[in-house]
Protein backbone atom coordinates (compact mmCIF):
# COMPACT_ATOMS: atom_id res chain seq x y z
CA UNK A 1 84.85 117.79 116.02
CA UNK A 2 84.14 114.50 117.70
CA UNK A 3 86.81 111.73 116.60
CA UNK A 4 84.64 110.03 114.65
CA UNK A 5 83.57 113.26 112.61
CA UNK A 6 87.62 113.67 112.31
CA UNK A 7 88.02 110.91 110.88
CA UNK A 8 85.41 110.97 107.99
CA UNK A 9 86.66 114.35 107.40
CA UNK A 10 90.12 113.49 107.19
CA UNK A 11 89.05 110.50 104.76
CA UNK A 12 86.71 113.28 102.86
CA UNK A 13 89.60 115.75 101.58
CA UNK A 14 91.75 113.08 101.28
CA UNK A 15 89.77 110.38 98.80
CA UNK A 16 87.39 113.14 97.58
CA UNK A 17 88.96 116.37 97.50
CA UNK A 18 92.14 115.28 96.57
CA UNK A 19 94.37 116.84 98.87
CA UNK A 20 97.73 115.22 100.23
CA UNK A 21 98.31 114.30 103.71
CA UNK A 22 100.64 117.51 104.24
CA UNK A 23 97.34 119.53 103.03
CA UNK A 24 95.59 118.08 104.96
CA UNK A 25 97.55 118.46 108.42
CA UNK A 26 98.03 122.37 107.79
CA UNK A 27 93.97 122.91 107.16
CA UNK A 28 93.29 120.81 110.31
CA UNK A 29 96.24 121.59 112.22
CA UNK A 30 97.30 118.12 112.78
CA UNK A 31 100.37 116.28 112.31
CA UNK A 32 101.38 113.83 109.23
CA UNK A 33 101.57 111.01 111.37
CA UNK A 34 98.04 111.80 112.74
CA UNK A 35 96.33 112.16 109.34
CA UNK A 36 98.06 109.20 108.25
CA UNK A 37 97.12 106.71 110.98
CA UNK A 38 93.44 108.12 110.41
CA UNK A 39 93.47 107.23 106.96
CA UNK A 40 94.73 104.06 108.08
CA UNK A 41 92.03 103.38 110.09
CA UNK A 42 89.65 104.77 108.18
CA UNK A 43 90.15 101.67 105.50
CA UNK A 44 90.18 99.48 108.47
CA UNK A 45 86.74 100.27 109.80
CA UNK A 46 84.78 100.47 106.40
CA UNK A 47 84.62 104.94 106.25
CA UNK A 48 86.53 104.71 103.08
CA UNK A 49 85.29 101.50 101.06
CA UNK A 50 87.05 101.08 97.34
CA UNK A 51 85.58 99.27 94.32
CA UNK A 52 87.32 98.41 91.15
CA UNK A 53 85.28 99.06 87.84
CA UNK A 54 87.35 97.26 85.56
CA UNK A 55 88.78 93.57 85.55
CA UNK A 56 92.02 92.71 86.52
CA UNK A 57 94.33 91.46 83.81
CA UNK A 58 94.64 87.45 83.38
CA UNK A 59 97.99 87.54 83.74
CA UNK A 60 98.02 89.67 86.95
CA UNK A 61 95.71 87.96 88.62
CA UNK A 62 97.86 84.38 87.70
CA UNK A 63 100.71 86.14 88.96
CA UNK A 64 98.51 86.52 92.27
CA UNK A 65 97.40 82.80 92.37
CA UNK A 66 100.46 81.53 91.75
CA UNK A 67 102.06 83.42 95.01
CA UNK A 68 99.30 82.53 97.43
CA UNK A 69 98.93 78.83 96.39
CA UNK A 70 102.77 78.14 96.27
CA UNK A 71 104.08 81.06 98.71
CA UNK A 72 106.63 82.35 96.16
CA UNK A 73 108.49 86.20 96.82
CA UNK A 74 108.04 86.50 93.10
CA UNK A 75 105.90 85.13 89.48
CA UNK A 76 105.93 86.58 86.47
CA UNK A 77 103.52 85.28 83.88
CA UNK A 78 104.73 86.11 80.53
CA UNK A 79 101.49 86.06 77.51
CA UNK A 80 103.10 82.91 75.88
CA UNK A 81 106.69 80.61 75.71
CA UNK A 82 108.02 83.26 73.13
CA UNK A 83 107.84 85.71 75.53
CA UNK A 84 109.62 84.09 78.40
CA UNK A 85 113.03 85.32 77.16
CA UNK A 86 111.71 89.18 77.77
CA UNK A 87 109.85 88.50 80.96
CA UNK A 88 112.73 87.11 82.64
CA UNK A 89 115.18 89.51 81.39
CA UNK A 90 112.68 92.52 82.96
CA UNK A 91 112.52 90.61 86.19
CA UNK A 92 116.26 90.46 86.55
CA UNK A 93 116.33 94.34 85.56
CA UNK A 94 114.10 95.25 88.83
CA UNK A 95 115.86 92.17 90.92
CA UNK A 96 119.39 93.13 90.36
CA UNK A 97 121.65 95.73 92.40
CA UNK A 98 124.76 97.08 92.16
CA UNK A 99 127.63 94.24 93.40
CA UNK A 100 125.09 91.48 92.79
CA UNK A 101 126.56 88.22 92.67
CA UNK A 102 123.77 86.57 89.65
CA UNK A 103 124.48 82.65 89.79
CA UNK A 104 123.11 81.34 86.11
CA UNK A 105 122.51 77.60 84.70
CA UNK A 106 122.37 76.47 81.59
CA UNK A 107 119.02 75.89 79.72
CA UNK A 108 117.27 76.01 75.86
CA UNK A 109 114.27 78.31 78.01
CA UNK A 110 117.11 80.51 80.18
CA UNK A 111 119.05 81.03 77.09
CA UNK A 112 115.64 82.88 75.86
CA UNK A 113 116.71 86.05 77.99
CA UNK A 114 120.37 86.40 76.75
CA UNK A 115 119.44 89.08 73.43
CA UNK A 116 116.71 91.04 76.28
CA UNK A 117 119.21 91.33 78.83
CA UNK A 118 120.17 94.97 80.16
CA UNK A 119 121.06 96.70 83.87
CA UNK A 120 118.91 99.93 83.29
CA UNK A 121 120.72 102.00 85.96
CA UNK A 122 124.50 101.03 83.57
CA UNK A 123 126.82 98.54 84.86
CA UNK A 124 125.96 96.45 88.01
CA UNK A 125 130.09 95.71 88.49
CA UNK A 126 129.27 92.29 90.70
CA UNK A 127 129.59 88.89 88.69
CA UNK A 128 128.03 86.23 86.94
CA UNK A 129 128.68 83.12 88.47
CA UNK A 130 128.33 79.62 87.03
CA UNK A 131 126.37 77.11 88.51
CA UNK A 132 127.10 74.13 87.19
CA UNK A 133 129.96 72.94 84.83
CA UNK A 134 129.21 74.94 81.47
CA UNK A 135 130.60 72.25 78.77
CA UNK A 136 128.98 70.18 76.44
CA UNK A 137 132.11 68.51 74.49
CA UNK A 138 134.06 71.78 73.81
CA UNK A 139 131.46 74.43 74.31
CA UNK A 140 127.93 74.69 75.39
CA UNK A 141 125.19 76.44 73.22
CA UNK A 142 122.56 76.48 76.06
CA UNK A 143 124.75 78.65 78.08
CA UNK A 144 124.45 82.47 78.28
CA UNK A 145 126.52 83.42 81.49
CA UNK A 146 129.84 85.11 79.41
CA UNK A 147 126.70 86.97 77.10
CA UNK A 148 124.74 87.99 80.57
CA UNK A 149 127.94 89.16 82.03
CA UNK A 150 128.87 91.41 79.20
CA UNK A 151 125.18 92.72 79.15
CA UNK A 152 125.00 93.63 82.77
CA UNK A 153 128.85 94.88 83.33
CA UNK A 154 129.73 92.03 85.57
CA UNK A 155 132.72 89.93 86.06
CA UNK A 156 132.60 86.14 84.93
CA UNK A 157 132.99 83.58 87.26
CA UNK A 158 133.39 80.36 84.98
CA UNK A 159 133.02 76.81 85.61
CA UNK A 160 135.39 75.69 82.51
CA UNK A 161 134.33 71.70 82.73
CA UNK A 162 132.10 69.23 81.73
CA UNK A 163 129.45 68.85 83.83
CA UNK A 164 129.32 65.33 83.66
CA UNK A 165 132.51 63.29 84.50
CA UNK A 166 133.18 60.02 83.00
CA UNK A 167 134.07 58.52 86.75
CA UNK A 168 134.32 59.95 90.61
CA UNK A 169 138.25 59.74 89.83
CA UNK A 170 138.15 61.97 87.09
CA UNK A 171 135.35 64.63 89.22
CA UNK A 172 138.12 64.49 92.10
CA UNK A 173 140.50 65.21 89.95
CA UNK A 174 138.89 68.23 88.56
CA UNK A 175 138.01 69.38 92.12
CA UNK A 176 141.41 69.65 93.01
CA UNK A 177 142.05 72.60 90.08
CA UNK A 178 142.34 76.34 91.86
CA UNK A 179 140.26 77.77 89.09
CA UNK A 180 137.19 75.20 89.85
CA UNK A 181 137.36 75.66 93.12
CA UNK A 182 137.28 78.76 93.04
CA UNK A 183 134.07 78.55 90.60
CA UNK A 184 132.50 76.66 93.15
CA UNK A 185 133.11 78.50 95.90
CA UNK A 186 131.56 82.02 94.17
CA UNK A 187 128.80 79.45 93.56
CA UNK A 188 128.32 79.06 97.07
CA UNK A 189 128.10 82.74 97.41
CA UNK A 190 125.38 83.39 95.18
CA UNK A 191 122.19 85.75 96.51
CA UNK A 192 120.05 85.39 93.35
CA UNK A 193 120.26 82.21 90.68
CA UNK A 194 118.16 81.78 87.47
CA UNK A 195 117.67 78.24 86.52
CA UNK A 196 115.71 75.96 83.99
CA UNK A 197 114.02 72.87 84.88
CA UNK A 198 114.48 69.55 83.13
CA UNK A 199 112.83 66.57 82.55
CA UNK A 200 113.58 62.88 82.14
CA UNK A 201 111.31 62.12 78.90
CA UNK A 202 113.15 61.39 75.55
CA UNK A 203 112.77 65.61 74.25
CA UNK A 204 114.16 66.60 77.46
CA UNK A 205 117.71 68.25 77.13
CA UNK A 206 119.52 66.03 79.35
CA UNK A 207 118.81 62.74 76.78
CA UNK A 208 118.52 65.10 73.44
CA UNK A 209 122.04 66.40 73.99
CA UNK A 210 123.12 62.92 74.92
CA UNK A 211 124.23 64.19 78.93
CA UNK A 212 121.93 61.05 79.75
CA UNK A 213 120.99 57.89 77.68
CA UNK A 214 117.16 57.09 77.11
CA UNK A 215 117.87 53.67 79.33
CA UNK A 216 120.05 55.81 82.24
CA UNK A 217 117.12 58.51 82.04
CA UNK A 218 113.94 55.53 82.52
CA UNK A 219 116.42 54.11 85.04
CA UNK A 220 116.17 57.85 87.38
CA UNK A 221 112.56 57.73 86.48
CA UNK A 222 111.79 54.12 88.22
CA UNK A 223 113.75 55.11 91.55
CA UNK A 224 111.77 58.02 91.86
CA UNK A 225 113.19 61.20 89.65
CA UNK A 226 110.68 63.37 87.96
CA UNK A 227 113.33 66.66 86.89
CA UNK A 228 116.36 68.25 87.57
CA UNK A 229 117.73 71.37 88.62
CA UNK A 230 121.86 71.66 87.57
CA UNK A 231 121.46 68.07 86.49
CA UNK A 232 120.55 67.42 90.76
CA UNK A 233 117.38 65.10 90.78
CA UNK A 234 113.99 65.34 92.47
CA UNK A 235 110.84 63.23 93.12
CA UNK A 236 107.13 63.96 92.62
CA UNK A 237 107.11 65.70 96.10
CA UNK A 238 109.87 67.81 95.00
CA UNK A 239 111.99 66.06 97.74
CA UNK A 240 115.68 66.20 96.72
CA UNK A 241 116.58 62.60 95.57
CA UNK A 242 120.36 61.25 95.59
CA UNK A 243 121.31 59.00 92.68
CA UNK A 244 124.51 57.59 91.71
CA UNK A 245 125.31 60.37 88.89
CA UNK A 246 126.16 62.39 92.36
CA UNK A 247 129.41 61.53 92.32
CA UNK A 248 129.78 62.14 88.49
CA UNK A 249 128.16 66.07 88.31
CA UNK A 250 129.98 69.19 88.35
CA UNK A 251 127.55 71.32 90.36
CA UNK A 252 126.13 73.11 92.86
CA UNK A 253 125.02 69.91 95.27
CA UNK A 254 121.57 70.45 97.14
CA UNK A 255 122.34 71.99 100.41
CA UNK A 256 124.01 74.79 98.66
CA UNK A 257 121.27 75.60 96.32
CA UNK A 258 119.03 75.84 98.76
CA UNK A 259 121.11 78.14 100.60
CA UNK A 260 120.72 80.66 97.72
CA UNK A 261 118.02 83.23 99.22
CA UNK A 262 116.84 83.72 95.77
CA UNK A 263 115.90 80.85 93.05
CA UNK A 264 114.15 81.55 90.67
CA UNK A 265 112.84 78.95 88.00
CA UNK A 266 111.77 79.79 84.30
CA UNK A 267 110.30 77.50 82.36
CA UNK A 268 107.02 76.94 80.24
CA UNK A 269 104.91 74.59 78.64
CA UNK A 270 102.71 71.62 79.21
CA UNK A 271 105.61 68.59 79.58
CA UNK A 272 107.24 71.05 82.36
CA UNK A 273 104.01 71.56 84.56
CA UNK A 274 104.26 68.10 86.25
CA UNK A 275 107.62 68.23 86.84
CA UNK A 276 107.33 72.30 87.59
CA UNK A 277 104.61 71.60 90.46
CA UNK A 278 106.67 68.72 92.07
CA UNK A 279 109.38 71.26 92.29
CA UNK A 280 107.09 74.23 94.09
CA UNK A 281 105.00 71.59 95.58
CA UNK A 282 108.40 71.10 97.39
CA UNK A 283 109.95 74.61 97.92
CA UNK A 284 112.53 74.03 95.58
CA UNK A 285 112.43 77.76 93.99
CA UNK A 286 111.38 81.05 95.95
CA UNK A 287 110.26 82.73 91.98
CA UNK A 288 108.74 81.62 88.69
CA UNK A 289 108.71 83.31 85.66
CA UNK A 290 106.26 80.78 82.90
CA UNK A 291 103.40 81.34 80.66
CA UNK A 292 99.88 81.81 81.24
CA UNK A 293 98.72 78.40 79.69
CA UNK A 294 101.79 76.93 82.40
CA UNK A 295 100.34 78.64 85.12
CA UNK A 296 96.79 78.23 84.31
CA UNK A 297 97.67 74.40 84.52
CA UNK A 298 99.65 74.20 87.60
CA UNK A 299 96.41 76.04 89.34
CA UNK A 300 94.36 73.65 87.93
CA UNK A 301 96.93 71.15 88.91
CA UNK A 302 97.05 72.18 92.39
CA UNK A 303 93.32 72.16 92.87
CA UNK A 304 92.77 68.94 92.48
């Protein structure tokens, strides 16, 4: 046989007969390799062409969209907000490895996932690390890191602290304790973090649990903030943005968030998707995991 006729043979028992690549060496007395790298380039120069009968489901082909027009490693688009808790929960399941270090904060959507929450391969044994002081008062009901480390069979790494100090003294201060430091430094470690996104209007959760005042909130807003990430601002570009509650937070800062290799964002709904596509506009996150109405608007969004 000429090449050519090899090759559209080699595509034949292959696509239409069925036959594996082993198969398929033997009967022609080839090697794997060979038969592969002709299937290969039988794609490549049109002998095999493939067409798709059926439509590809909405929330696949978001999924799709949303990684070409913002260059994420990851999206998962979830039907609706209800169903961001198991969505997220079933990314971390495929995501996570044995010895993971999983850096968490606190969020009403990222507390969704804490009752889906499992390692499906048993106990990871790495830790859950705490992003960002995990206090509100005495306790924090928006935080799920002691629930996610029970779930997955990983060591907690707290942040036991506010994570807003009354004064720069009293955030020294706290800096200076072995078990924060500590904290912090895990922090720094992190390979994957899961994160909400908040906003600056009054139903955000920074000014509903009182963290910021409606007047401290429209003050961010007029020099520049549109959201946070750990209670660390950004601007419409998605630009990190310093402000003079710096100096008060108990967090990651930038620089070391952005160091994480993984950061992923969830969040959903239609007050989120400006301050959601400042954030990818600006390569804050590397994942998403949203809605389809979210994502369907922060397409539209980014066409324009």
């Amino acid at each position: 046989m000429t090449p050519e006729e090899l090759l559209a043979v080699v595509a034949w028992l292959y696509y239409k007969e069925g036959l594996t690549q082993e198969r398929i060496a033997r009967r022609l007395g080839l090697s794997r390799v060979k038969v592969t790298r002709l299937l290969a380039r039988a794609r490549e120069e049109g002998v095999v062409e493939f067409r798709i009968t059926r439509p590809l489901p909405e929330r696949f082909r978001l999924e799709e969209a949303l990684l070409r027009r913002f260059g994420l490693a990851g999206a998962v688009v979830a039907e609706g907000e209800r169903d961001l808790g198991p969505a997220a929960a079933e990314f971390l399941a495929r995501e996570l490895a044995p010895g993971c270090r999983l850096g968490l904060g606190w969020s009403t959507t990222v507390r969704r996932m804490a009752p889906y929450l499992y390692a499906p391969r048993g106990p990871l044994g790495g830790e859950v690390v705490e992003l960002v002081g995990s206090f509100l008062g005495q306790e924090n009901p928006y935080s799920i890191s002691a629930r996610a480390a029970e779930a997955l069979g990983c060591r907690l790494v707290p942040l036991p602290a506010p994570v807003l100090l009354s004064n720069p003294r009293a955030l020294a201060a706290l800096l200076e304790e072995p078990g924060i430091r500590r904290g912090l430094e895990a922090a720094r470690g992190t390979r994957l973090a899961v994160v909400g996104v908040g906003r600056l209007d009054p139903e955000g959760t920074l000014v509903k649990t009182g963290m910021l005042t409606r007047e401290e909130a429209e003050r961010l807003r007029r020099e520049g903030a549109v959201g946070d990430v750990l209670m660390r601002f950004f601007d419409a570009s998605g630009r990190p943005l310093a402000t003079s509650l710096d100096e008060r937070v108990l967090a990651l800062g930038w620089e070391d968030f952005l160091r994480i290799p993984r950061r992923v964002a969830v969040a959903a709904g239609p007050a989120k998707v400006p301050v959601l596509r400042a954030a990818l506009a600006g390569g804050l996150f590397t994942d998403l995991v949203t809605d389809a109405a979210t994502a369907r608007a922060l397409l539209e969004e980014g066409a324009t």
